[in-house]
Protein backbone atom coordinates (compact mmCIF):
# COMPACT_ATOMS: atom_id res chain seq x y z
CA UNK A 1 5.47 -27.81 -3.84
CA UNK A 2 6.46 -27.80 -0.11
CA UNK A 3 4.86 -30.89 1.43
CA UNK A 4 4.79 -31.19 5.18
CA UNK A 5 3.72 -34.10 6.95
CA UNK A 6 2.06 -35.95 10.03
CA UNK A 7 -0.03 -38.10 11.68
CA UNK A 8 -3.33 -37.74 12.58
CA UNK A 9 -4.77 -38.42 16.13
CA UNK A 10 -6.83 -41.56 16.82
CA UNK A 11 -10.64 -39.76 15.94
CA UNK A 12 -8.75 -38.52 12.76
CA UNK A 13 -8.22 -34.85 14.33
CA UNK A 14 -5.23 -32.65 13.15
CA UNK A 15 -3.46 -29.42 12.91
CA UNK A 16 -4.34 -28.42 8.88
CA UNK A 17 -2.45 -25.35 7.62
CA UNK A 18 -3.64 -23.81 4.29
CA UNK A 19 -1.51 -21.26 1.61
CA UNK A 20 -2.42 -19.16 -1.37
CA UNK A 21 0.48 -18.66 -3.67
CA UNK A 22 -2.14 -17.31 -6.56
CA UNK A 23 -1.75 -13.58 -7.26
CA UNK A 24 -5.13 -13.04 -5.90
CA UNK A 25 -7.40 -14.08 -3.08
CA UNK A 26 -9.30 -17.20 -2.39
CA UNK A 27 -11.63 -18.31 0.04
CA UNK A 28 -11.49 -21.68 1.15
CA UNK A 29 -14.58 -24.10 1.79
CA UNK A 30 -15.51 -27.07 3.54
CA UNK A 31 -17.73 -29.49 1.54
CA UNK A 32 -20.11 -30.22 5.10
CA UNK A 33 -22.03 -34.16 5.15
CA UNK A 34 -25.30 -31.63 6.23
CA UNK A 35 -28.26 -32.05 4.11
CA UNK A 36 -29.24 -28.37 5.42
CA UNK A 37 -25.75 -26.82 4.86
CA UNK A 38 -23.82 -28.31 2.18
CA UNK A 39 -20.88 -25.76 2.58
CA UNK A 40 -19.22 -23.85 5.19
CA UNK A 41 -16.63 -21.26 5.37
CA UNK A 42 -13.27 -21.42 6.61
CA UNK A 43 -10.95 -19.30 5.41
CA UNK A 44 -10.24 -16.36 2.90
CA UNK A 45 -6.80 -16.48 1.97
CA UNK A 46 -4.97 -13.31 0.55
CA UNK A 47 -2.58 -13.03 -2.27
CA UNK A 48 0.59 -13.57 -2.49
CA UNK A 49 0.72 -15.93 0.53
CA UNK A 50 -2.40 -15.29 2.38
CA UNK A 51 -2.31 -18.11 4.89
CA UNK A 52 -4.64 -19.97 7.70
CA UNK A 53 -4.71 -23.26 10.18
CA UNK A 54 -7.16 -24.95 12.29
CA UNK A 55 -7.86 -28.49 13.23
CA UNK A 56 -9.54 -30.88 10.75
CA UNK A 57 -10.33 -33.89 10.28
CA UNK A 58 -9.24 -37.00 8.18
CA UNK A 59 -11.39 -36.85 5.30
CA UNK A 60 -12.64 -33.79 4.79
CA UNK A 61 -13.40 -31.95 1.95
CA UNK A 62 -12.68 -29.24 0.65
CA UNK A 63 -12.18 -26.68 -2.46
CA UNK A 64 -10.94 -23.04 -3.15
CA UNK A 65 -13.60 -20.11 -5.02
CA UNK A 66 -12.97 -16.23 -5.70
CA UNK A 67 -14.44 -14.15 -3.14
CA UNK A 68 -18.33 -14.70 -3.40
CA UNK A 69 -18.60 -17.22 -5.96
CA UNK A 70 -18.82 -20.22 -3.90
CA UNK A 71 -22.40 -21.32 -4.86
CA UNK A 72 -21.15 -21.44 -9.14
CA UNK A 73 -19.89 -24.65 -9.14
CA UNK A 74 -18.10 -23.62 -12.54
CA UNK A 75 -15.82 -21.56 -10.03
CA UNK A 76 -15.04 -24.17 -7.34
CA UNK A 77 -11.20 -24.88 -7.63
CA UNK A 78 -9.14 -27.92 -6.45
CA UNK A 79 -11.00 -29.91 -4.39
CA UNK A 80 -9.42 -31.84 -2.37
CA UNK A 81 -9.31 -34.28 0.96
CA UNK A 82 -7.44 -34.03 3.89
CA UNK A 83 -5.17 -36.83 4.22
CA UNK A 84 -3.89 -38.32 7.23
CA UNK A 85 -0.51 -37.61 6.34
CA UNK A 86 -0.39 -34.22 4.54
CA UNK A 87 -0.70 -30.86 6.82
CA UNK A 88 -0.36 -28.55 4.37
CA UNK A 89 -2.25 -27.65 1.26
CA UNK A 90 -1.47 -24.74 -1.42
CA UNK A 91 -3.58 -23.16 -3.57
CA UNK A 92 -1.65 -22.42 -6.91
CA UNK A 93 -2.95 -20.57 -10.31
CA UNK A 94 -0.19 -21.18 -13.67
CA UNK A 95 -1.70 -18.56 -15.03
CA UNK A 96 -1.91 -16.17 -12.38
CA UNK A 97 0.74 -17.25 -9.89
CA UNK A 98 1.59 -14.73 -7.11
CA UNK A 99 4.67 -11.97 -6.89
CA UNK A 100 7.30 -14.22 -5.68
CA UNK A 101 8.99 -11.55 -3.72
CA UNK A 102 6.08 -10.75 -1.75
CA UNK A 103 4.90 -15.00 -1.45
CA UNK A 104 8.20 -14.82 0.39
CA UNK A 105 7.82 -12.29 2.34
CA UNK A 106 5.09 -13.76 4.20
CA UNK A 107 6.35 -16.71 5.53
């Protein structure tokens, strides 16, 4: 695991960058504090190294689901918060892990 690291501005704002090492894709969700809208897109990620960044926020949420299965709870992967000093956060699968020669490729 490749950690990079920072701090985060004063209101908790900072650069967030996001990696799917999995051998297939993965769409990436923010957990909102909405009543009306308790999740929100931000990101599909595509094999093998899909990545994304974007500013977020100190304490966050998040988690990872296959394409279109975000509302089965069963399928939510990996939640997680953003922490204050942690910039980057990798979606990994054991038993599914992407082609290394190709993860490499896309950095």
């Amino acid at each position: 695991l490749i950690s990079l690291t920072s701090t985060a501005n004063p209101d908790g704002a900072m650069l967030t960058r996001f990696r799917n090492l999995a051998n297939y894709d993965i769409v990436l969700w923010w957990l909102t504090p909405y009543q009306d809208e308790e999740i929100r897109f931000f990101g599909h990620l595509k094999a093998n190294g899909g990545m994304t960044s974007f500013t977020s926020y100190v304490n966050h949420r998040f988690f990872w689901a296959p394409p279109g299965q975000q509302h089965d709870t069963s399928q939510r992967r990996g939640h997680f918060t953003i922490q204050k000093d942690q910039i980057l956060y990798v979606y990994t699968d054991d038993n599914d892990p992407g082609d290394p020669s190709l993860v490499t490729e896309a950095n």
